[in-house]
N, C-alpha and C. Protein backbone atom coordinates (compact mmCIF):
# COMPACT_ATOMS: atom_id res chain seq x y z
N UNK A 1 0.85 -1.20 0.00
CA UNK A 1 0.00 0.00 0.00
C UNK A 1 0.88 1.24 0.00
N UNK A 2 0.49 2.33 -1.16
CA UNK A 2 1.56 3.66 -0.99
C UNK A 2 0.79 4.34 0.00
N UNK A 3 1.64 4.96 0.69
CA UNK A 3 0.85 6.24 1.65
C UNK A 3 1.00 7.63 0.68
N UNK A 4 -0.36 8.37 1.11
CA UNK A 4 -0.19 9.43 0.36
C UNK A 4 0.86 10.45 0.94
N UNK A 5 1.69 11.08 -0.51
CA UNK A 5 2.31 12.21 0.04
C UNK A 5 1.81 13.16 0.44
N UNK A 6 2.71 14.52 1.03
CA UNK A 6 1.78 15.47 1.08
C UNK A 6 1.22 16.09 0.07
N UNK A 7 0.06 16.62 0.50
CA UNK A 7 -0.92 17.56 -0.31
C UNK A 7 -0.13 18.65 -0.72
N UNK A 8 -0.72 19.42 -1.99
CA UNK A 8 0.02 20.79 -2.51
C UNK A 8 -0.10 21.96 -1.66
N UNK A 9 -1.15 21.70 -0.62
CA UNK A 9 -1.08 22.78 0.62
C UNK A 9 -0.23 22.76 1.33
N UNK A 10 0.08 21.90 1.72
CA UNK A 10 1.44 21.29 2.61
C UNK A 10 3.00 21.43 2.14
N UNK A 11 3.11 21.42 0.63
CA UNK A 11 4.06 21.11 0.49
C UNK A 11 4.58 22.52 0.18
N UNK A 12 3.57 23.48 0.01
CA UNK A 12 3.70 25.19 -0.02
C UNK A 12 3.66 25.69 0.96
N UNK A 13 3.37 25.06 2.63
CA UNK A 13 3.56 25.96 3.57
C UNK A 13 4.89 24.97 3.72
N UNK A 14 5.65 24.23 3.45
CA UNK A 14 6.62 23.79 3.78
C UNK A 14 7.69 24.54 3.47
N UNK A 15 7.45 24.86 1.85
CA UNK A 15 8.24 25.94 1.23
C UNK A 15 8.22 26.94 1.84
N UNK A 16 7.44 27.64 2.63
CA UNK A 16 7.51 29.31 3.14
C UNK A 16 8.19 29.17 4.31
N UNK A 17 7.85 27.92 5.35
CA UNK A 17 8.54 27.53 6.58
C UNK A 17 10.41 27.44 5.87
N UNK A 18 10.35 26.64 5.22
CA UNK A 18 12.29 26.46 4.84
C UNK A 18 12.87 28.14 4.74
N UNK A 19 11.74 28.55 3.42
CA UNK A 19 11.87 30.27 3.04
C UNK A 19 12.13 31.24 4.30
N UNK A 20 11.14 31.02 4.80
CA UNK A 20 11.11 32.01 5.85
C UNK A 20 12.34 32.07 7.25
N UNK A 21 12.52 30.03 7.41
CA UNK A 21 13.95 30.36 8.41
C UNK A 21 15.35 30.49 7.39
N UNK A 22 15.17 30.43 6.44
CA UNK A 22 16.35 30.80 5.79
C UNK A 22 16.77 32.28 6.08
N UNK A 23 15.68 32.84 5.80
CA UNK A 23 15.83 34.70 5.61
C UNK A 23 15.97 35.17 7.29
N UNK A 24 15.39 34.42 7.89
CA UNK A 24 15.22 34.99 9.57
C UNK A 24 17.20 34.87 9.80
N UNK A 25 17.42 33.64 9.49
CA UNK A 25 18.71 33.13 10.03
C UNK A 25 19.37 33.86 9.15
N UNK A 26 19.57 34.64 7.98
CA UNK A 26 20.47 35.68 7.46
C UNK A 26 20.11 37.04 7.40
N UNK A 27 19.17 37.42 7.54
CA UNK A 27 18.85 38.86 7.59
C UNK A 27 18.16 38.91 8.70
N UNK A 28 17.93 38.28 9.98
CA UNK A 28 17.14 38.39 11.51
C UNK A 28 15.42 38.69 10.96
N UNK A 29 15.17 38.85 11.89
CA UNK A 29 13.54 39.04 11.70
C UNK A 29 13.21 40.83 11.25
N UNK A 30 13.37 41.46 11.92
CA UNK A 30 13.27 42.77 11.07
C UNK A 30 13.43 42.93 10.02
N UNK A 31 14.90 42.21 9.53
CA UNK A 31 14.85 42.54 8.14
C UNK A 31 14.55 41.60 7.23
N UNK A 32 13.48 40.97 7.39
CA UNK A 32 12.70 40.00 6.70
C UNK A 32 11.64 40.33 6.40
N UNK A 33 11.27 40.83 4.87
CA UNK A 33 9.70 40.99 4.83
C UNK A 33 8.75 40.09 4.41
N UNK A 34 7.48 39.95 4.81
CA UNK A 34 6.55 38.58 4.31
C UNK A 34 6.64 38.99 2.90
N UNK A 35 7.21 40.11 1.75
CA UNK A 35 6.88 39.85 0.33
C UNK A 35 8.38 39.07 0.00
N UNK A 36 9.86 39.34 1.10
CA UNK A 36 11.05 38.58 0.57
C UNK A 36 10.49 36.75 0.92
N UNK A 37 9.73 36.54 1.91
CA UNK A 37 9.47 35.40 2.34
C UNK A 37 8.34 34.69 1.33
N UNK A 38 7.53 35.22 0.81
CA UNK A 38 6.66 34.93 -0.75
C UNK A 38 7.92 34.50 -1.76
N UNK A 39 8.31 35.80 -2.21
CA UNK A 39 9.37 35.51 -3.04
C UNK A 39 10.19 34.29 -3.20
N UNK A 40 10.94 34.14 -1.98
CA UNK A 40 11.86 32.77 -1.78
C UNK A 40 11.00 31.63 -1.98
N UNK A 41 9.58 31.36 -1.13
CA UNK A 41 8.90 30.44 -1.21
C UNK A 41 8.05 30.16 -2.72
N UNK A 42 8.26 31.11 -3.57
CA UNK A 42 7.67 31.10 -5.15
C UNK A 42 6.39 30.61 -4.76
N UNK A 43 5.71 31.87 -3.81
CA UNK A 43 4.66 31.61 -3.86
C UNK A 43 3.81 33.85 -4.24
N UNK A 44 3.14 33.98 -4.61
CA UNK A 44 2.20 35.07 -4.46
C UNK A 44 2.18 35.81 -2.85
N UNK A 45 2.26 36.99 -2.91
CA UNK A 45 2.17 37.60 -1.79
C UNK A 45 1.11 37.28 -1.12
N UNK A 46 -0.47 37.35 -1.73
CA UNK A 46 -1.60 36.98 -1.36
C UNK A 46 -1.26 35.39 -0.49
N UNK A 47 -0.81 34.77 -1.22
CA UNK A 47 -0.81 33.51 -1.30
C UNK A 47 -0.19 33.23 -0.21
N UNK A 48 0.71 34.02 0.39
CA UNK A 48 1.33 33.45 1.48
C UNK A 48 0.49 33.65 2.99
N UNK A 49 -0.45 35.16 2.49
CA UNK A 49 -1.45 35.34 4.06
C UNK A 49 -2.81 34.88 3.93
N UNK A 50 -2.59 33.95 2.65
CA UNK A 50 -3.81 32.53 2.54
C UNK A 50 -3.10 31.71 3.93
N UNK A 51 -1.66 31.54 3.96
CA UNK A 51 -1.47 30.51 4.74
C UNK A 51 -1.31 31.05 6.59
N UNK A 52 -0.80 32.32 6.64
CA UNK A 52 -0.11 32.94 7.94
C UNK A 52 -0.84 34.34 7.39
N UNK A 53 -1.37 34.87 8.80
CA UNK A 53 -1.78 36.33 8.98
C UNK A 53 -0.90 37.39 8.98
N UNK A 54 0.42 37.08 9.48
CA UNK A 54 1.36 37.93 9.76
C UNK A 54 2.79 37.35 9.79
N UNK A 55 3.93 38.08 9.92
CA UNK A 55 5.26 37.60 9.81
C UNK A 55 5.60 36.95 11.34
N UNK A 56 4.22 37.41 12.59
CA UNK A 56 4.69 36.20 13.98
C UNK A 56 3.83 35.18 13.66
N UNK A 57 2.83 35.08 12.72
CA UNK A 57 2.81 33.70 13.07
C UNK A 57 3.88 32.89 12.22
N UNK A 58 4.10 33.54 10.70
CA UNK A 58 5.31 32.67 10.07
C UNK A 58 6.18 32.22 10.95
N UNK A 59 6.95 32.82 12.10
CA UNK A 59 7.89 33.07 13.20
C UNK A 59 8.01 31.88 13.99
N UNK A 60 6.79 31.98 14.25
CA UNK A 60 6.04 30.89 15.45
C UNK A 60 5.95 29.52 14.78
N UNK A 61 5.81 29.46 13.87
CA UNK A 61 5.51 28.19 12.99
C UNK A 61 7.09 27.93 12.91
N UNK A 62 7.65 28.68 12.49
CA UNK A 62 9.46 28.06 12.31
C UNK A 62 10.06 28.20 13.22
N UNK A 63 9.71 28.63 14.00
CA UNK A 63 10.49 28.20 15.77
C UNK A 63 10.02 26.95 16.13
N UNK A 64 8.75 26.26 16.19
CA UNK A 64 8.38 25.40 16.27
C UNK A 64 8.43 23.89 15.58
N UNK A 65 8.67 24.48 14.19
CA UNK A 65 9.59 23.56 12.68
C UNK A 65 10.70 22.82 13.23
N UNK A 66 11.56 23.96 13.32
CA UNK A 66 13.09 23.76 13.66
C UNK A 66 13.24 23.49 14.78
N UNK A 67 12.59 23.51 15.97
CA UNK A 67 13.00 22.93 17.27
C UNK A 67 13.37 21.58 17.54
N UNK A 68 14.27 21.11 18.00
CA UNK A 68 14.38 19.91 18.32
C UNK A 68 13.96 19.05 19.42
N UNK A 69 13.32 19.53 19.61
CA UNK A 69 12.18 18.83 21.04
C UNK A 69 11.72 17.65 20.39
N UNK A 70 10.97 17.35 18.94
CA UNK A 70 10.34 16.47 18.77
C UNK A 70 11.09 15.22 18.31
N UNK A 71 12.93 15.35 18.23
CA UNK A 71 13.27 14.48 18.19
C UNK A 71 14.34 14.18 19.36
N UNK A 72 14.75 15.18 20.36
CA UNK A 72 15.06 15.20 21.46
C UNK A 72 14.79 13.99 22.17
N UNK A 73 13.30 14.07 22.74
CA UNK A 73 12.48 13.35 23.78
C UNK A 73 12.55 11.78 24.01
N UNK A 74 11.98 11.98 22.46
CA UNK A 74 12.09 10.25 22.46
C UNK A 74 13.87 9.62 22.84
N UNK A 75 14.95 9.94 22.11
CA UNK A 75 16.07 9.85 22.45
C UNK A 75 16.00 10.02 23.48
N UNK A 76 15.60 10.95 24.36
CA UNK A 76 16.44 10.53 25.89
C UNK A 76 15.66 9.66 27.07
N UNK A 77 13.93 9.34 26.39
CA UNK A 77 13.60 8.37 27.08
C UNK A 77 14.10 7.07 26.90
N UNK A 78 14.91 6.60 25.85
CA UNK A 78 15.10 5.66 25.26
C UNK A 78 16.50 5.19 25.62
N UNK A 79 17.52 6.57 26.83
CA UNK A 79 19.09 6.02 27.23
C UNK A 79 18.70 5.14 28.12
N UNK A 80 20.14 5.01 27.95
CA UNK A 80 20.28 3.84 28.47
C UNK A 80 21.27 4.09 29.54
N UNK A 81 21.80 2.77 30.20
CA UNK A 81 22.98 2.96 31.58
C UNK A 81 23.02 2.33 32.57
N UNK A 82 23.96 1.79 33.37
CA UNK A 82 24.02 0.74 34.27
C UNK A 82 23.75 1.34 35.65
N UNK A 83 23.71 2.81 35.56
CA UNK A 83 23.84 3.52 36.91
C UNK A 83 23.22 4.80 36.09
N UNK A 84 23.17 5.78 37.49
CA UNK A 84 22.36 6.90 36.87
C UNK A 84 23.03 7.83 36.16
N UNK A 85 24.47 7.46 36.84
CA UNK A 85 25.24 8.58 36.11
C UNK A 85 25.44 8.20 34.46
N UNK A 86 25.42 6.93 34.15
CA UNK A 86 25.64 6.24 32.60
C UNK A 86 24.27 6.92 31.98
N UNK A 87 23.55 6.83 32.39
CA UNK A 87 21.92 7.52 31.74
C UNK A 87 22.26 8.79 31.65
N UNK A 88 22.24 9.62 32.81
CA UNK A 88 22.78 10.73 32.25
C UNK A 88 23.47 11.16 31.23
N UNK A 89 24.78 10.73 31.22
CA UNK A 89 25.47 10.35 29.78
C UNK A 89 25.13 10.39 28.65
N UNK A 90 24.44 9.34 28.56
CA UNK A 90 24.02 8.85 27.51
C UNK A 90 22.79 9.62 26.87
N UNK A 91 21.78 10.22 27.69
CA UNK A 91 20.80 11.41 27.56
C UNK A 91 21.56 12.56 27.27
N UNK A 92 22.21 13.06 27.59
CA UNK A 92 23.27 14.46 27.18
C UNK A 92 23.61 14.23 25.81
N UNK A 93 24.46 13.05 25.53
CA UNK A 93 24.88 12.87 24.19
C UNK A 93 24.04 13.04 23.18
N UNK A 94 22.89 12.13 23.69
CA UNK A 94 22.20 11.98 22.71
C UNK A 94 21.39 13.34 21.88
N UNK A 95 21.51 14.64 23.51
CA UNK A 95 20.74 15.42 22.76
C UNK A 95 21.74 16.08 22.05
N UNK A 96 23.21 16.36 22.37
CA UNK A 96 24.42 16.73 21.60
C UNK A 96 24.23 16.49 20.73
N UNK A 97 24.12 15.31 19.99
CA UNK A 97 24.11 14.28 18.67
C UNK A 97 23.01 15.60 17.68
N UNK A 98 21.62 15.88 18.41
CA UNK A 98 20.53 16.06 17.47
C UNK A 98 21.29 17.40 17.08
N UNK A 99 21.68 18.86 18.09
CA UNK A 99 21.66 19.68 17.47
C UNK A 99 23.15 20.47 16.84
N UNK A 100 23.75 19.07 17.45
CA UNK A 100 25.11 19.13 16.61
C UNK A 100 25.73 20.38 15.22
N UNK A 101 25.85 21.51 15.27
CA UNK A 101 25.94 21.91 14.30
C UNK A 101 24.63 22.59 13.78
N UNK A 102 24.04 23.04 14.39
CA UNK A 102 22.50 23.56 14.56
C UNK A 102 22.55 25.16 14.75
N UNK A 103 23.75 25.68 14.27
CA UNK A 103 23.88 27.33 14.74
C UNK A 103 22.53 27.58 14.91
N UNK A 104 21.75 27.66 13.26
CA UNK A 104 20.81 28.00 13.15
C UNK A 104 19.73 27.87 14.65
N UNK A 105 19.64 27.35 14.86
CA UNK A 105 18.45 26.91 16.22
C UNK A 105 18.81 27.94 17.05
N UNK A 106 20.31 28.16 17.78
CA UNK A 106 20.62 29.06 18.65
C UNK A 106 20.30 30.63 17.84
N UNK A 107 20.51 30.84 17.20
CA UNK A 107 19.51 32.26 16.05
C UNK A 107 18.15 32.20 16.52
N UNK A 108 17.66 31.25 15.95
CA UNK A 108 16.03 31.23 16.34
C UNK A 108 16.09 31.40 18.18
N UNK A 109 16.34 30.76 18.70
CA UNK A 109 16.18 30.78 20.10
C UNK A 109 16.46 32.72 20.25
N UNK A 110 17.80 33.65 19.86
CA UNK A 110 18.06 34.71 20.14
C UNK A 110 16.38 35.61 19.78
N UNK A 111 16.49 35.00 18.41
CA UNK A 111 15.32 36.20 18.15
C UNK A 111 13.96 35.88 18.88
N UNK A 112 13.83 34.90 19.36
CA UNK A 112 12.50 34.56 20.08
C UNK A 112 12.76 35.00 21.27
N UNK A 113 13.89 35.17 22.11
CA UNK A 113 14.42 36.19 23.69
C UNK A 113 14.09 37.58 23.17
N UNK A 114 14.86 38.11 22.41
CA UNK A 114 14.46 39.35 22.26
C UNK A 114 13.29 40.01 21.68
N UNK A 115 13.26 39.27 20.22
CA UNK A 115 11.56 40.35 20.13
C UNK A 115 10.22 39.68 20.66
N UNK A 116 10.16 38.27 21.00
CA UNK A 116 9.19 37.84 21.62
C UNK A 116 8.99 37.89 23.20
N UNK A 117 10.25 37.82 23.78
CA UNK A 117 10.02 37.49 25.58
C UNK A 117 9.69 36.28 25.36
N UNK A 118 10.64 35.43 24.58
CA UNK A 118 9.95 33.82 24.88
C UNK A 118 8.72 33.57 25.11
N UNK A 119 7.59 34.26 24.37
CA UNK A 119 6.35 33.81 24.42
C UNK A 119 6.13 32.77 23.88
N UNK A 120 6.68 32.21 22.52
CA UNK A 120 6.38 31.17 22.56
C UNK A 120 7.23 29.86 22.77
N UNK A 121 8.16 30.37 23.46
CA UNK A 121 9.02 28.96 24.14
C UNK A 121 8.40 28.68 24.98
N UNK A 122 7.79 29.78 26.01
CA UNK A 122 7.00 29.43 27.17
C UNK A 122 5.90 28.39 27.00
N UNK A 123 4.74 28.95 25.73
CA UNK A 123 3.70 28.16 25.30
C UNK A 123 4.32 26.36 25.12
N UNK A 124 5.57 26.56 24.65
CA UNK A 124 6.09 25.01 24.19
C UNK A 124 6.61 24.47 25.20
N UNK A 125 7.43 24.75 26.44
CA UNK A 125 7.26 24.25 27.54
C UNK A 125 6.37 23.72 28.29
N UNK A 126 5.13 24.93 28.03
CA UNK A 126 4.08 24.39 28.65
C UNK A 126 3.24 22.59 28.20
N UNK A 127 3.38 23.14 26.36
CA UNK A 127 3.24 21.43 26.26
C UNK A 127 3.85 20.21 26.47
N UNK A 128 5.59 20.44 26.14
CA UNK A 128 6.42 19.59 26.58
C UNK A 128 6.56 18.56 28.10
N UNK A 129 6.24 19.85 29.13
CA UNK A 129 6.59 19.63 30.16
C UNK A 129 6.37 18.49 31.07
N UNK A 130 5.25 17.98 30.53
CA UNK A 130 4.58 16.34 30.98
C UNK A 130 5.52 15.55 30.79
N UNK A 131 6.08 15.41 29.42
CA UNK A 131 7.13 14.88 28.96
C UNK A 131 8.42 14.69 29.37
N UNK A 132 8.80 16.20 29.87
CA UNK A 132 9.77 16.36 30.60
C UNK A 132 10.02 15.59 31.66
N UNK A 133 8.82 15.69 32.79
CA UNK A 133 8.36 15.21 34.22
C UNK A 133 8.07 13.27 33.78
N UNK A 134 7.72 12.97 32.44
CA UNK A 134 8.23 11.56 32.27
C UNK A 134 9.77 11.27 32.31
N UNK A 135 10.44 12.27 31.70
CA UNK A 135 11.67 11.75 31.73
C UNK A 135 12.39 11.45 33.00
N UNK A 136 11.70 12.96 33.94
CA UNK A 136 12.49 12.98 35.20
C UNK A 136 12.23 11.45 35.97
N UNK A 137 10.59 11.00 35.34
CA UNK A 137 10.17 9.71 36.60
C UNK A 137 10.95 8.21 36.13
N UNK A 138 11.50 8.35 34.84
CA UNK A 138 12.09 7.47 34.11
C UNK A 138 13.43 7.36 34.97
N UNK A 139 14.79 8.43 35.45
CA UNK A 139 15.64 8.65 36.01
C UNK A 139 15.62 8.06 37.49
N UNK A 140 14.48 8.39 38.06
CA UNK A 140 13.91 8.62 39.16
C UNK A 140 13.77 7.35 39.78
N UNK A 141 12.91 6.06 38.78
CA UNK A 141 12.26 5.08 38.97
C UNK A 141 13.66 4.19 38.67
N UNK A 142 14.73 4.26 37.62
CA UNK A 142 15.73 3.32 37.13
C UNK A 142 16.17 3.43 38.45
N UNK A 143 16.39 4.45 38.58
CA UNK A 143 17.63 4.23 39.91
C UNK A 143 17.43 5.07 41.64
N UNK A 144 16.03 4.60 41.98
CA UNK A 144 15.81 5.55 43.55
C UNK A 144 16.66 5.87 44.12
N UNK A 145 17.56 4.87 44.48
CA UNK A 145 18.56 4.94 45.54
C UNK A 145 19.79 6.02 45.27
N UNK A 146 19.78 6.49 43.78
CA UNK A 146 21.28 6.96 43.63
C UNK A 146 20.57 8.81 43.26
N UNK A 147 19.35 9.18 43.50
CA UNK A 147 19.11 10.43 43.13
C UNK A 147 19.13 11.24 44.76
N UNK A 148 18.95 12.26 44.73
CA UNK A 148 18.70 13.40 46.31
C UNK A 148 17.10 13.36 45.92
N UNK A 149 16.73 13.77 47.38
CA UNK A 149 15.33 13.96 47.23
C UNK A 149 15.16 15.38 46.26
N UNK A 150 15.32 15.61 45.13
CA UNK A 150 15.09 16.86 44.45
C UNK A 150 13.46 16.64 44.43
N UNK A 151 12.64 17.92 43.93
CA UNK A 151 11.58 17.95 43.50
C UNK A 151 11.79 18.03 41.35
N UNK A 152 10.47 16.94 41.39
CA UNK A 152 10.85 16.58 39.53
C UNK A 152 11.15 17.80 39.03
N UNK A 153 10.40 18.75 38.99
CA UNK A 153 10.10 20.17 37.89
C UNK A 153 11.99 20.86 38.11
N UNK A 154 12.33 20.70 39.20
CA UNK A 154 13.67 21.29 39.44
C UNK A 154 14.88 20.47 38.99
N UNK A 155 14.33 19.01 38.73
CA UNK A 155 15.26 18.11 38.11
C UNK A 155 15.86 18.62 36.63
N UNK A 156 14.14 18.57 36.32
CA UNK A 156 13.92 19.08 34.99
C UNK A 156 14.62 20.16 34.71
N UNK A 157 14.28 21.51 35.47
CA UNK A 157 15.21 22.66 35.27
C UNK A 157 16.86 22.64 34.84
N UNK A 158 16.91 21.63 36.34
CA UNK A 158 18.68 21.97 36.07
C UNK A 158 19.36 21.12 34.49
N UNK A 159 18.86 20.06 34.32
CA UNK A 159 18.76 19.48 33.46
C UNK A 159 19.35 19.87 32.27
N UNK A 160 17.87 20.76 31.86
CA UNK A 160 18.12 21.34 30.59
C UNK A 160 19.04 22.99 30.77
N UNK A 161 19.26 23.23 32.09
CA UNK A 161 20.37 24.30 32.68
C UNK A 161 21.79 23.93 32.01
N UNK A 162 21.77 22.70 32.32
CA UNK A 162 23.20 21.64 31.85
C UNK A 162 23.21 22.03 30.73
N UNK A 163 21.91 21.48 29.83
CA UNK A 163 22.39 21.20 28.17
C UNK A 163 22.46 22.60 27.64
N UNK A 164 21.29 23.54 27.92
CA UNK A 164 21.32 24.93 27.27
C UNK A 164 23.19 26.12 27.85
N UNK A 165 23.36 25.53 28.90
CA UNK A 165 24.70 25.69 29.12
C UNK A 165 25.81 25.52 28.57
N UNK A 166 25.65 24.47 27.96
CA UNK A 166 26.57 23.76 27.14
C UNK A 166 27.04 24.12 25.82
N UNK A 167 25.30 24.00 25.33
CA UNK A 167 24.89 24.58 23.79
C UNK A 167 24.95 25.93 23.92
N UNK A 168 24.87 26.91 24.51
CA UNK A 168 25.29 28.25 24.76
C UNK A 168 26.72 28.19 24.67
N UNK A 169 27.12 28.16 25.28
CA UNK A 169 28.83 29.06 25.48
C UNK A 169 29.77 28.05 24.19
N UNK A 170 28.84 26.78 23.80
CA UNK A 170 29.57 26.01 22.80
C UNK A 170 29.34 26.79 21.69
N UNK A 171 28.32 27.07 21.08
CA UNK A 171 27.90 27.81 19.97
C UNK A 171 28.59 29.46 19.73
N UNK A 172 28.66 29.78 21.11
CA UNK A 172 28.74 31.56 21.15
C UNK A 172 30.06 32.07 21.42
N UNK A 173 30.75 30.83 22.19
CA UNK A 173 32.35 31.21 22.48
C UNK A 173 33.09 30.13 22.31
N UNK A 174 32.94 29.20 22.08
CA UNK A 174 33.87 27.93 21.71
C UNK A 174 34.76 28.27 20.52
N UNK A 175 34.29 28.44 19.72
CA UNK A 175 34.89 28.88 18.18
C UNK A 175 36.42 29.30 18.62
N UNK A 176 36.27 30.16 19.15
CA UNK A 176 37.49 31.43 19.27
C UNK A 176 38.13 31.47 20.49
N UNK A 177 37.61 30.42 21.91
CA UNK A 177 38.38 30.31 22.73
C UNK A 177 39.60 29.19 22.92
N UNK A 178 40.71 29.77 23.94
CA UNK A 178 41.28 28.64 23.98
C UNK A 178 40.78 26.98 24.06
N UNK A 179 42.03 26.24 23.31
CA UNK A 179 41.96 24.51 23.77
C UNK A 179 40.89 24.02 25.09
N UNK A 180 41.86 24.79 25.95
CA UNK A 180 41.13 24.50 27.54
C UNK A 180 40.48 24.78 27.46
N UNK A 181 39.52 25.81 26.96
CA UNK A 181 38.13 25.55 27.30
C UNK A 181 37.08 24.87 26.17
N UNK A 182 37.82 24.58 25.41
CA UNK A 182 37.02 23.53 24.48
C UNK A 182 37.41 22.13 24.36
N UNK A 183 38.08 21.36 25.00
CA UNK A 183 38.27 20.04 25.32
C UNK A 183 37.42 19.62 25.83
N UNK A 184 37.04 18.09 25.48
CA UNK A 184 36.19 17.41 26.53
C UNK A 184 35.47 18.41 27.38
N UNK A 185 34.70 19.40 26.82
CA UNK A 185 33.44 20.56 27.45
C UNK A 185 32.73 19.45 27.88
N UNK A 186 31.69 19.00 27.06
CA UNK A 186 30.62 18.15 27.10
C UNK A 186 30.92 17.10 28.29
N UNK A 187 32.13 16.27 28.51
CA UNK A 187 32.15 15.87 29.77
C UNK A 187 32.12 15.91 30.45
N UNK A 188 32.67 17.55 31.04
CA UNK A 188 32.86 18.24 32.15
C UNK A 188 31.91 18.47 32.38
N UNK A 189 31.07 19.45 31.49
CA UNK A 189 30.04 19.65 31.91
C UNK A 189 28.53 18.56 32.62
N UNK A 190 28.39 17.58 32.26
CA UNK A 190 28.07 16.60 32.80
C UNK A 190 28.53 16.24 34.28
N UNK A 191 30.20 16.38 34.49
CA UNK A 191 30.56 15.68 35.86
C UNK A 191 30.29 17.00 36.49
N UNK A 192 30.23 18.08 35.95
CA UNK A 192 30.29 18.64 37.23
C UNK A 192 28.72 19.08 37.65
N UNK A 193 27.67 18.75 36.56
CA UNK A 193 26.15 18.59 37.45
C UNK A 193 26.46 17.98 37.65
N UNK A 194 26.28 16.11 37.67
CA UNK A 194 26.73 15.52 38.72
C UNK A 194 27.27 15.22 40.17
N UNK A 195 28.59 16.08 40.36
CA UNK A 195 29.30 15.84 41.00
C UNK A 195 29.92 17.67 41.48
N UNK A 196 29.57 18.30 41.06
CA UNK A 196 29.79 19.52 41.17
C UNK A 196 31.44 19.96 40.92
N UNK A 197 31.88 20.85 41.49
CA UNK A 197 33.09 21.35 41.35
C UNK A 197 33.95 21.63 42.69
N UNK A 198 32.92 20.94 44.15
CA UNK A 198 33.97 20.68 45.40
C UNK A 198 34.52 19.57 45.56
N UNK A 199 35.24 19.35 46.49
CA UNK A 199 36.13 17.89 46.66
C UNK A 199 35.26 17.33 47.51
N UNK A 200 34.94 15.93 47.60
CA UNK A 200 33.75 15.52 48.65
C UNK A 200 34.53 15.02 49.93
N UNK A 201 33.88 15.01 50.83
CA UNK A 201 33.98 15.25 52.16
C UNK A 201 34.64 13.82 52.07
N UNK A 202 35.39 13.30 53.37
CA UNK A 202 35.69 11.85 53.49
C UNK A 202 34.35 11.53 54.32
């Protein structure tokens, strides 16, 4: 049995979504107009506020495109590890792996801080977050004995504190800083949520 492809509606808001983060990610959002975003997408000016009312919802739709949440999740319910700290691991990597080389995403994330106030990261947290709070009970449940009594939602926090930490200063200052601080980042950063950065008590 073939499955149908997409429809010609679909495959033209697909085009304006590619169009539109192309132009966001080289000329930012100001200087993006919905007739350069028609244009690229070879579609009619009309034609494009057949699909989007305005240049936030185009915005909103390709922040949401390009996010990697929807292939994030499943990967890190799915690590693995003999201990909690191996899960950990192995959940970090894995989300390393997705946005690997993803400048673009950290762009989108800037322009959604500044001209939005993360309105709609907030909205996408808000759906995610169940998800999230599965992952935390997944951690939680593998291994009782080896977590602190944290509360989940703060698990969650620091969590993605770690990775957006990571993916921050990797993306924004790695390039151009010394060796030392770009060696084995990604490990460190791991041991030291983990394990922090004091010497433990005897």
């Amino acid at each position: 049995m073939t499955l149908p492809g997409p429809t010609r509606g679909e495959q033209t808001r697909q085009a304006i979504l590619q169009a539109a983060h192309d132009l966001f990610i080289k000329q930012g959002y100001h200087g993006t107009s919905m007739r350069q975003i028609a244009r690229d997408a070879h579609i009619a000016l009309g034609g494009l506020y057949n699909h989007f009312v305005s240049k936030e919802a185009v915005f909103e739709a390709v922040f949401l495109a390009f996010h990697p949440y929807q292939q994030v999740i499943p990967l890190i319910l799915d690590a693995q590890g003999a201990n909690l700290e191996g899960l950990v691991k192995d959940a970090v990597h894995r989300m390393a792996q997705v946005v690997e080389g993803r400048a673009d995403f950290m762009n989108l994330m800037y322009i959604e801080m500044v001209e939005f106030k993360s309105i709609h990261a907030q909205q996408l947290f808000t759906k995610i977050f169940p998800q999230e709070i599965q992952i935390t009970q997944h951690l939680i449940e593998s291994f009782p004995e080896q977590i602190r009594p944290i509360p989940s939602p703060m698990v969650v926090r620091t969590f993605l504190g770690l990775f957006f930490g990571y993916y921050l200063t990797e993306t924004a200052l790695a390039p151009g800083a010394p060796v030392e601080f770009r060696e084995s980042a990604l490990q460190y950063f791991i041991d030291i949520y983990l394990h922090g950065i004091l010497v433990p008590h005897e």
